[in-house]
Protein backbone atom coordinates (compact mmCIF):
# COMPACT_ATOMS: atom_id res chain seq x y z
CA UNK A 1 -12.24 -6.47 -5.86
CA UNK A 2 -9.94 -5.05 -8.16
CA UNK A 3 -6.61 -5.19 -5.57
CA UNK A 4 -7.81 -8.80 -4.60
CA UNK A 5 -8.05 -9.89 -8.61
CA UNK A 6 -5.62 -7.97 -9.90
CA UNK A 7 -3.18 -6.92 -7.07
CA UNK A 8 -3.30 -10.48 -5.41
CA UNK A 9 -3.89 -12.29 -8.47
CA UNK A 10 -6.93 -14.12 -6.61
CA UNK A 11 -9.25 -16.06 -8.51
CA UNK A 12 -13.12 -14.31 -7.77
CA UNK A 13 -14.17 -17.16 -6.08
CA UNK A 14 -11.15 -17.01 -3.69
CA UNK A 15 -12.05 -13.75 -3.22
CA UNK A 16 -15.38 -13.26 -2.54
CA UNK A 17 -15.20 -16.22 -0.47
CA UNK A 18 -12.15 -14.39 1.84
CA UNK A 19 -12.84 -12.42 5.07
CA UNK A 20 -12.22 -9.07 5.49
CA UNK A 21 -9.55 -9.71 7.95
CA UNK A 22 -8.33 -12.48 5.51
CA UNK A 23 -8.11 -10.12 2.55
CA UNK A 24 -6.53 -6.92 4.61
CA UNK A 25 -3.69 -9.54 5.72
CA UNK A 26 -3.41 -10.36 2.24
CA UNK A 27 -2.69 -7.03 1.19
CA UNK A 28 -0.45 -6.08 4.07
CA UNK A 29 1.50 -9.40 3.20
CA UNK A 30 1.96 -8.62 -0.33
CA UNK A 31 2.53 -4.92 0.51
CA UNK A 32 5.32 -6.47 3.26
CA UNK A 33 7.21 -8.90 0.19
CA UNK A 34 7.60 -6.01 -2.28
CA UNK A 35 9.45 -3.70 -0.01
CA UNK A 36 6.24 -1.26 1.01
CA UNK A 37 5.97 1.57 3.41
CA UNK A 38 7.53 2.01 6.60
CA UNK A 39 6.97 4.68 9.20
CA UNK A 40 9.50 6.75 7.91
CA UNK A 41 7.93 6.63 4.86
CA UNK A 42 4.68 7.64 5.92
CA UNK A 43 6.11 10.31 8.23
CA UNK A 44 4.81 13.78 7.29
CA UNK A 45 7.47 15.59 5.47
CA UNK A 46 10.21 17.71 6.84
CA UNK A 47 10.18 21.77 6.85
CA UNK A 48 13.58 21.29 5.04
CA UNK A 49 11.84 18.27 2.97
CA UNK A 50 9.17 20.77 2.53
CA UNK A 51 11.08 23.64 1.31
CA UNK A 52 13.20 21.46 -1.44
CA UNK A 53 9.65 20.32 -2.97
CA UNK A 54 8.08 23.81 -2.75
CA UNK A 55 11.24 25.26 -4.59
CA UNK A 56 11.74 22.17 -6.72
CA UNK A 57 8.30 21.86 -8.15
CA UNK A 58 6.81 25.07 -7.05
């Protein structure tokens, strides 16, 4: 409720009248328009990416 109110902007009768497929759609749409992940970015990190955190941040 709260991503489809406050992340959407949905009014609650838009939402609780949505589907399920409807509102994940939504979300992947508005997750699509501001720039969100892609499989690189989702990728597990490298050892190398690994061993610049570890030493970075401990």
């Amino acid at each position: 409720m709260r991503i489809g109110i406050g992340g959407l902007k949905w009014r609650p009768a838009d939402f609780w009248s949505s589907t399920m497929t409807e509102f994940f759609e939504a979300i992947n749409g508005h997750n699509d328009a501001q720039g969100g992940e892609t499989e690189k970015s989702t990728a597990a990190p490298t050892e190398n990416e690994m061993a610049a955190l570890l030493a970075r941040f401990g």
